[in-house]
Protein backbone atom coordinates (compact mmCIF):
# COMPACT_ATOMS: atom_id res chain seq x y z
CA UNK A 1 36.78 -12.31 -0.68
CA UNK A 2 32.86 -13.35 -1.49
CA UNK A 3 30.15 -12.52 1.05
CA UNK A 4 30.27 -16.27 2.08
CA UNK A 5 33.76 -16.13 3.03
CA UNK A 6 33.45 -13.30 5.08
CA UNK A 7 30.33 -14.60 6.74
CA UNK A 8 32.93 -17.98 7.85
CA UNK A 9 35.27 -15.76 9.15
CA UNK A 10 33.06 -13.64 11.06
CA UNK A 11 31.52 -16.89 12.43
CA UNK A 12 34.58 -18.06 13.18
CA UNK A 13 36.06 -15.21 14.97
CA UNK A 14 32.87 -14.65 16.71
CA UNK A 15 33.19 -18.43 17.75
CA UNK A 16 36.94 -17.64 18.88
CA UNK A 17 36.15 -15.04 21.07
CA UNK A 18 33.11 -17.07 22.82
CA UNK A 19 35.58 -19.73 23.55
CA UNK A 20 37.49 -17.37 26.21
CA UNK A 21 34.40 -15.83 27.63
CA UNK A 22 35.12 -15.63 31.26
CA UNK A 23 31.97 -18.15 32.75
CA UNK A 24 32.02 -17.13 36.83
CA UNK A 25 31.79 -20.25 39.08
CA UNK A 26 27.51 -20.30 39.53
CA UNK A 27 25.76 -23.58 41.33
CA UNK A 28 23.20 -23.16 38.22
CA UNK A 29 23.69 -24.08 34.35
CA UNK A 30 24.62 -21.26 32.82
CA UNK A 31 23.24 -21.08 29.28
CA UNK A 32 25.02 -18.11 26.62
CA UNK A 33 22.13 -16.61 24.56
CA UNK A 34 22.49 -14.23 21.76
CA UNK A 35 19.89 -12.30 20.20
CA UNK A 36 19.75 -11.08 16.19
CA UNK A 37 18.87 -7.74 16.59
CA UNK A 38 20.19 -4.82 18.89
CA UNK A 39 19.95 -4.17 22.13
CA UNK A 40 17.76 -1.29 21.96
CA UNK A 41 15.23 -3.67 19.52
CA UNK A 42 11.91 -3.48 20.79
CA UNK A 43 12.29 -7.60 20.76
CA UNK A 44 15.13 -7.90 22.94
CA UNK A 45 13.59 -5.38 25.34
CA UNK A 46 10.68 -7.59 25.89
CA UNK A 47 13.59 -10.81 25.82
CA UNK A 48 14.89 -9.32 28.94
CA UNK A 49 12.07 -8.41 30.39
CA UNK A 50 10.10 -10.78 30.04
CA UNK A 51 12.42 -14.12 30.01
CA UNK A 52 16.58 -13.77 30.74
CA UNK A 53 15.37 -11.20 33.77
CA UNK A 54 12.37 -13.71 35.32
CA UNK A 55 14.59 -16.81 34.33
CA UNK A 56 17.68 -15.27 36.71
CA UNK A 57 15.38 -13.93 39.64
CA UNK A 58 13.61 -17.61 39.83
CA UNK A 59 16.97 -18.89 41.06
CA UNK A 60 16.65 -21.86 39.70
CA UNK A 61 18.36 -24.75 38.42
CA UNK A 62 19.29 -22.94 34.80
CA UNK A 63 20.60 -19.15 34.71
CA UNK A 64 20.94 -17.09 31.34
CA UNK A 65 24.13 -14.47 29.99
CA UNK A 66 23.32 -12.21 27.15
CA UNK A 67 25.84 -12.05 25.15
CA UNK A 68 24.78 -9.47 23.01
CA UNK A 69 23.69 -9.46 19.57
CA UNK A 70 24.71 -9.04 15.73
CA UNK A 71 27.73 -7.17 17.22
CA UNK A 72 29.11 -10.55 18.66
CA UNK A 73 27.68 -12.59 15.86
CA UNK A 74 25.76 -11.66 12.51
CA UNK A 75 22.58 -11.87 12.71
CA UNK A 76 23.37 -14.55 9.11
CA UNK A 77 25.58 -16.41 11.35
CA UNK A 78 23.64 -16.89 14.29
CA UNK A 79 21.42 -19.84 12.63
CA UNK A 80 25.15 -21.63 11.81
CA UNK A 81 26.40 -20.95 15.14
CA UNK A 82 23.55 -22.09 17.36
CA UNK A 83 23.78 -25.75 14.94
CA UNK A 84 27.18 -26.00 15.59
CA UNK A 85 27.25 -25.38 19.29
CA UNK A 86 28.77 -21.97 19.24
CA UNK A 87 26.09 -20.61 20.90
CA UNK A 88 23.75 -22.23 23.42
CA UNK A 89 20.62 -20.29 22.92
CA UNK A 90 19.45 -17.61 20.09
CA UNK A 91 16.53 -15.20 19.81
CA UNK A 92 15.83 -14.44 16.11
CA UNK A 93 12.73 -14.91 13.11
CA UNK A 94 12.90 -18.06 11.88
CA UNK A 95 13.27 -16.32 7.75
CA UNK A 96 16.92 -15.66 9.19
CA UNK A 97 18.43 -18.68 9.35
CA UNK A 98 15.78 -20.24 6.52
CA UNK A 99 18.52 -20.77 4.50
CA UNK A 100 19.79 -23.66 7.10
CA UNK A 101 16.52 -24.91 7.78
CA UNK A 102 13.47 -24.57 5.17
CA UNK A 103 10.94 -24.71 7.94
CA UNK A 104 12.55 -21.89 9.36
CA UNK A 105 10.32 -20.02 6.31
CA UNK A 106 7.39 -20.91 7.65
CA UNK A 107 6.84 -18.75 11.00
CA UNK A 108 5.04 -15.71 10.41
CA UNK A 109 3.26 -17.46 7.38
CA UNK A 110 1.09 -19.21 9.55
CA UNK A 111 -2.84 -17.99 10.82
CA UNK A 112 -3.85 -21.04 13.03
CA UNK A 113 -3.48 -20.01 16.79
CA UNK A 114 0.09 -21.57 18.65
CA UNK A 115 -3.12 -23.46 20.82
CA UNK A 116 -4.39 -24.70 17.32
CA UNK A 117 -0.47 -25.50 16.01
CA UNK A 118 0.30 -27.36 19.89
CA UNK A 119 -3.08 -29.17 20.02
CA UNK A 120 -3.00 -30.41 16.29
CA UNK A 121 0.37 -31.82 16.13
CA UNK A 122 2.12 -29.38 14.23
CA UNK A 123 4.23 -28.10 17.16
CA UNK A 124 5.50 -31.58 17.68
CA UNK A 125 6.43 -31.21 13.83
CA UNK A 126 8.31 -28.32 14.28
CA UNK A 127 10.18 -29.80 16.93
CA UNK A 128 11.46 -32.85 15.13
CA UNK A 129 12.67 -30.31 12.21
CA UNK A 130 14.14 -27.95 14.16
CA UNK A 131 15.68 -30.45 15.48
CA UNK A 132 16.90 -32.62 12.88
CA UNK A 133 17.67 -29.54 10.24
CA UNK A 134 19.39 -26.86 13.34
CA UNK A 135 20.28 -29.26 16.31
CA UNK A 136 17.81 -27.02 18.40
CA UNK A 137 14.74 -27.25 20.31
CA UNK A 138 12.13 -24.61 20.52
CA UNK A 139 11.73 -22.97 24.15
CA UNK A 140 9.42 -20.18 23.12
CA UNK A 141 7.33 -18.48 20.10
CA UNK A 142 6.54 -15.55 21.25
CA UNK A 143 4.45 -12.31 20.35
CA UNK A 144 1.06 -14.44 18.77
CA UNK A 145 -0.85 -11.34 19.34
CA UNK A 146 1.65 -8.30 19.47
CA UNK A 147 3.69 -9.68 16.34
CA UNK A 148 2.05 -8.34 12.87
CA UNK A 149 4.12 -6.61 10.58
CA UNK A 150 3.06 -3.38 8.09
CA UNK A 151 4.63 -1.89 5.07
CA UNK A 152 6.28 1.59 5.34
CA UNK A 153 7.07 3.56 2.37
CA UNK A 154 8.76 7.00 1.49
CA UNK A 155 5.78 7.94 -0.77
CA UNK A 156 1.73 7.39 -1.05
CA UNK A 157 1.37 3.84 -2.57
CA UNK A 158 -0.51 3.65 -5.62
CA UNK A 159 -3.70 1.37 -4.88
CA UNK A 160 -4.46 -1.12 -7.06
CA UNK A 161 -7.41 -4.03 -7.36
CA UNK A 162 -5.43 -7.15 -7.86
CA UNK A 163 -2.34 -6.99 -5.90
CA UNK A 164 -3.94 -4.40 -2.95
CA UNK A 165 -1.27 -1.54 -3.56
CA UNK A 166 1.30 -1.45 -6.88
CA UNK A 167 5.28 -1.14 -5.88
CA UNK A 168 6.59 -1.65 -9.36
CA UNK A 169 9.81 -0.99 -10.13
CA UNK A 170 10.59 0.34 -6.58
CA UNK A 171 13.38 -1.13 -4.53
CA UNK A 172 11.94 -2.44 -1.07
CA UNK A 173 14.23 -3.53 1.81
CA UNK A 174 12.94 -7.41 2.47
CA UNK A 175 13.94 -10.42 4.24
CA UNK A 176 12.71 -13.66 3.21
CA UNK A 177 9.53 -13.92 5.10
CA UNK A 178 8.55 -10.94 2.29
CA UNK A 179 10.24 -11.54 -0.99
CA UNK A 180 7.42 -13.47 -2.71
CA UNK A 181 4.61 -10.63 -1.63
CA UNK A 182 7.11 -7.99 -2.72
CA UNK A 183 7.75 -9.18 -6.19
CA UNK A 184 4.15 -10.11 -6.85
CA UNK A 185 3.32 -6.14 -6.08
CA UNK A 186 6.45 -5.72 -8.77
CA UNK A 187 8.58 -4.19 -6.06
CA UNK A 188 12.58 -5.35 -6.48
CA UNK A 189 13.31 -6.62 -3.20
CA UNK A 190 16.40 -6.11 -1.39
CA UNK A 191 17.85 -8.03 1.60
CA UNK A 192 19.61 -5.60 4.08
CA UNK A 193 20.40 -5.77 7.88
CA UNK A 194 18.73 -4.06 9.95
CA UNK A 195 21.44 -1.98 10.97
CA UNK A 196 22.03 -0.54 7.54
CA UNK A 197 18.40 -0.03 6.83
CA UNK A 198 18.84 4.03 8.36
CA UNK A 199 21.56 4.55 5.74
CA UNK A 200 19.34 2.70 2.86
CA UNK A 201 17.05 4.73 3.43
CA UNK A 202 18.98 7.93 3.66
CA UNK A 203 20.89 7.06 0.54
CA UNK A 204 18.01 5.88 -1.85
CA UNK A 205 18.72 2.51 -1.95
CA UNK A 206 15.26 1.67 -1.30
CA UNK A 207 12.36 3.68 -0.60
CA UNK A 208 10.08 1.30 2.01
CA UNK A 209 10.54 -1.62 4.16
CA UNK A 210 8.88 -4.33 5.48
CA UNK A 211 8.73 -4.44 9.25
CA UNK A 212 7.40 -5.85 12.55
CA UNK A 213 5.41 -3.67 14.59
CA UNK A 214 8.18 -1.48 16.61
CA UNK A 215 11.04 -0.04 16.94
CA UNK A 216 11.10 1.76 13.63
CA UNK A 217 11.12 5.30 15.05
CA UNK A 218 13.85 4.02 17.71
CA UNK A 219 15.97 3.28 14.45
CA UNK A 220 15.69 6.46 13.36
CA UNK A 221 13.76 5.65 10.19
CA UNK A 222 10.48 7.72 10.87
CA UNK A 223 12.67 10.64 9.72
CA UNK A 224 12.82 9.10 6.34
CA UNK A 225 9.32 7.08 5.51
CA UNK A 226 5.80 9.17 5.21
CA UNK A 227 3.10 6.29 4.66
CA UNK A 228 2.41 2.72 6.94
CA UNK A 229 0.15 0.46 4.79
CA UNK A 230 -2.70 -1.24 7.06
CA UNK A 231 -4.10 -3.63 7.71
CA UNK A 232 -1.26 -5.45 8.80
CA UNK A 233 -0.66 -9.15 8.21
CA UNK A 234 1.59 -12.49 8.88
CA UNK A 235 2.17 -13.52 12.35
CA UNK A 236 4.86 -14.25 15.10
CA UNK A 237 8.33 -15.06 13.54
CA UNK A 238 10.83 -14.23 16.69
CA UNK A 239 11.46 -18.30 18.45
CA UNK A 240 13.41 -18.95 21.55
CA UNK A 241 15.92 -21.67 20.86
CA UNK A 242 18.12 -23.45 22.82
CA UNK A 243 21.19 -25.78 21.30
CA UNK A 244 19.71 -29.71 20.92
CA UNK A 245 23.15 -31.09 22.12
CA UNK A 246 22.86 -28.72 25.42
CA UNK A 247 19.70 -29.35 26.31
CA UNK A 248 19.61 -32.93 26.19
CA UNK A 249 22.61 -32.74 28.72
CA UNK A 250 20.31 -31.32 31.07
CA UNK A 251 18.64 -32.83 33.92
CA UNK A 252 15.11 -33.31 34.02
CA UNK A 253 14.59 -30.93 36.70
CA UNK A 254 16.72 -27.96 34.80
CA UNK A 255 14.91 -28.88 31.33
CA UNK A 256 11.04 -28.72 33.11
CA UNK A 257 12.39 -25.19 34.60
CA UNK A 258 13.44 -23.87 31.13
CA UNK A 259 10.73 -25.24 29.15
CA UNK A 260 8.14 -23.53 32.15
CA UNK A 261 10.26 -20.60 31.97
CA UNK A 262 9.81 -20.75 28.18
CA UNK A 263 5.92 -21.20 28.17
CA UNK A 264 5.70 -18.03 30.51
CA UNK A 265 7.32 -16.09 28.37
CA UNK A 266 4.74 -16.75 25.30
CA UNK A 267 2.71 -15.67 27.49
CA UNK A 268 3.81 -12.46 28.70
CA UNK A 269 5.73 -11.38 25.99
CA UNK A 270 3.05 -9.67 23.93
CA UNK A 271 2.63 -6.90 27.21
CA UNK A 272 5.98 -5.44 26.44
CA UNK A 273 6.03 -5.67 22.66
CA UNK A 274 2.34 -3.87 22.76
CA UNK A 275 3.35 -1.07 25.16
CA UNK A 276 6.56 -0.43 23.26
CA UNK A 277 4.72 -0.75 19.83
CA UNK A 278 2.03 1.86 20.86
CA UNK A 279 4.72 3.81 21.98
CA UNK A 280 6.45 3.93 18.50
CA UNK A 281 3.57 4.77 16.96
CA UNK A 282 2.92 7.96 18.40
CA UNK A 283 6.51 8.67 17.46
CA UNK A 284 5.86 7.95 14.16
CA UNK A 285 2.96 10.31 13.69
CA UNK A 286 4.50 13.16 15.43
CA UNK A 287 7.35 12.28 12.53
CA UNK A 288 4.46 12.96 10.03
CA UNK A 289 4.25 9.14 9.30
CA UNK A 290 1.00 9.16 7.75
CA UNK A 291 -1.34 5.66 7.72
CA UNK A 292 -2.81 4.46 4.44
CA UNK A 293 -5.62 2.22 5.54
CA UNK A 294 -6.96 0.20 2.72
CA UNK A 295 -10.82 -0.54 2.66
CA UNK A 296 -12.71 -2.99 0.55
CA UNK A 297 -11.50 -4.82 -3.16
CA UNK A 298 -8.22 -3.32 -2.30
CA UNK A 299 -7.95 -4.87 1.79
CA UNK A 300 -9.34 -8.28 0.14
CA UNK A 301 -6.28 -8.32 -2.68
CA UNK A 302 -3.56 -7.16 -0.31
CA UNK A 303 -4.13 -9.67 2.07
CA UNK A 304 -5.10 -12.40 -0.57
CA UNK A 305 -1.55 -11.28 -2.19
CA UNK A 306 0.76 -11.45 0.66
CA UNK A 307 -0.38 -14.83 2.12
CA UNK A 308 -1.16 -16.69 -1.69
CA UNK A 309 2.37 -15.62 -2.52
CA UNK A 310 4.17 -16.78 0.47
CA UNK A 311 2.57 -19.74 0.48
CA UNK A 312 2.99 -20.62 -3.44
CA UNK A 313 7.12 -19.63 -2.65
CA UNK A 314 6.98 -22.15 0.42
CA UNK A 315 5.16 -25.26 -2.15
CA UNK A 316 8.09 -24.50 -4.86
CA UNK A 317 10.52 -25.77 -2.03
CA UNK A 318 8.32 -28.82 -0.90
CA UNK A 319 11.32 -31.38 -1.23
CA UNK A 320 14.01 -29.26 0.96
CA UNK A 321 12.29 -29.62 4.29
CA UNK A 322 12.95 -31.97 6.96
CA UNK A 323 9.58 -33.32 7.93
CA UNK A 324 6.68 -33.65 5.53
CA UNK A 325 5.75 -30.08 4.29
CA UNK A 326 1.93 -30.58 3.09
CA UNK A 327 1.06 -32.06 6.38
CA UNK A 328 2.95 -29.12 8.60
CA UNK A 329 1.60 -26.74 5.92
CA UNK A 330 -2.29 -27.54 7.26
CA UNK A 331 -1.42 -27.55 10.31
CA UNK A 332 0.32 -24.14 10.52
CA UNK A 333 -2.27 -22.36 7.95
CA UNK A 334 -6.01 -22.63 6.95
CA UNK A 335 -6.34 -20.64 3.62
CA UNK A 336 -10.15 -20.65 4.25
CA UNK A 337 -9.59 -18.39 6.97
């Protein structure tokens, strides 16, 4: 059976078993969220937190269920499964269902402000293609200033003065919001969930990773890696979506109360994410997790690197996105910046 195939069934079954969820009789909507990572993801901390907890104790016209995560659906799935109505509301980087929707690449690549991105039309662009390409609407992009991402590698990085550091020929566990870096630093990148990332790791399979700030100690994975590469880079990937067909079936009152509820959380997300980041951190250095902090020619080529490459990935697919892609391009990302 291919990887596809098992991806449908999984889908399928996961789709099965939300069909006989037991829904209690509430005088709110109920909406059934799923989130792409674990439970114990420094992400889905701050979802609770910060949105499905304040969203319930409002007692308002809309309530929230958690329905768990990659356990109920993969986290490949989850894109499928919110278009098709499976699901009424996911929390997951847009690279993860990119696949579905192009756009969904573009998240993360982005340096203008979510201000700049509202006030210049582009979220109003992002809108249309999420929901013309995945039958959602956006509720929430959260973690602007508690979102950056790092490099973490099993051995000292050799530096080098045109790509910032030189992975070649090492195997690097990626997602899509990283391939394009990864390959121009001649690492061989490797997609892998983030649940078997420990055993990756532990196995030899690849010898660094890509990740958000967070939760990389909780994994376990601090045991394994000895360098972070700074400075960081990219930007806020994690979006708060809602299903297109379910919200539109709303009523004006319980759409104003989730989109609210969804602008509050943008806003307080980054508290949790930073506390629990912080707190990884000095978990990661009593692990012996040393920081390489690069300085100079080799800070200016690193960064230059991983945003020219991501962006020269995103112009090869120009003609597979929904709305027009130069125009949402400048208004997502200034290169002069």
């Amino acid at each position: 059976m291919t990887a596809s195939s098992k991806l449908t069934l999984a889908v399928a079954g996961a789709a099965a078993a939300l069909t006989v969820w037991s829904i209690p009789a509430v005088a709110a909507t109920q909406i059934q969220a799923l989130a792409c990572f674990q439970r114990n993801h420094d992400y889905v901390n701050a979802l609770h937190e910060h949105f499905i907890d304040t969203v319930n104790k409002a007692n308002g016209p809309v309530s929230i269920k958690y329905r768990g995560g990659p356990e109920v659906i993969p986290w490949k799935g989850q894109g499928s499964a919110i278009q098709r109505g499976l699901v009424d509301m996911i929390y997951c980087p847009g690279t993860y269902y990119s696949g579905i929707l192009a756009e969904g690449r573009l998240p993360g690549a982005h340096n203008r402000s979510l201000e700049e991105i509202r006030s210049n039309g582009g979220w109003d662009m992002m809108q249309e293609a999420w929901g013309k390409g995945l039958n959602s609407r956006i509720l929430a992009w959260t973690f602007q200033n508690g979102q950056r991402f790092y490099v973490y590698t099993r051995f000292k990085p050799k530096l080098s003065k045109t790509t910032g550091i030189d992975l070649k020929g090492v195997k690097m566990r990626s997602t899509g919001l990283y391939k394009a870096f990864m390959r121009r630093m001649g690492a061989t990148p490797i997609v892998i969930s983030p649940s078997d990332v420990y055993s990756a790791l532990e196995r030899g399979v690849v010898e660094g990773l890509a990740w958000p700030w967070g939760s990389v100690n909780t994994y376990g994975w601090g045991k394994f890696l000895k360098y972070r590469v700074e400075p960081s880079f990219f930007g806020a990937t994690m979006l708060v979506l809602v299903n297109k067909k379910k919200f539109d079936s709303m009523t004006r009152e319980e759409k104003d109360f989730l989109e609210k509820m969804g602008r509050q959380f943008e806003k307080t997300a980054d508290e949790a994410v930073i506390r629990l980041g912080k707190r990884d951190d000095e978990a990661l250095a009593k692990a012996g997790v040393q920081w390489l902090k690069l300085e100079g020619e080799y800070r200016e080529a690193y960064v230059r690197t991983i945003y020219n490459a991501k962006w020269a990935e995103n112009d090869a697919l120009a003609d597979k996105f929904v709305v027009d892609y130069k125009t949402l391009k400048g208004k997502l990302y200034d290169p002069n910046k």
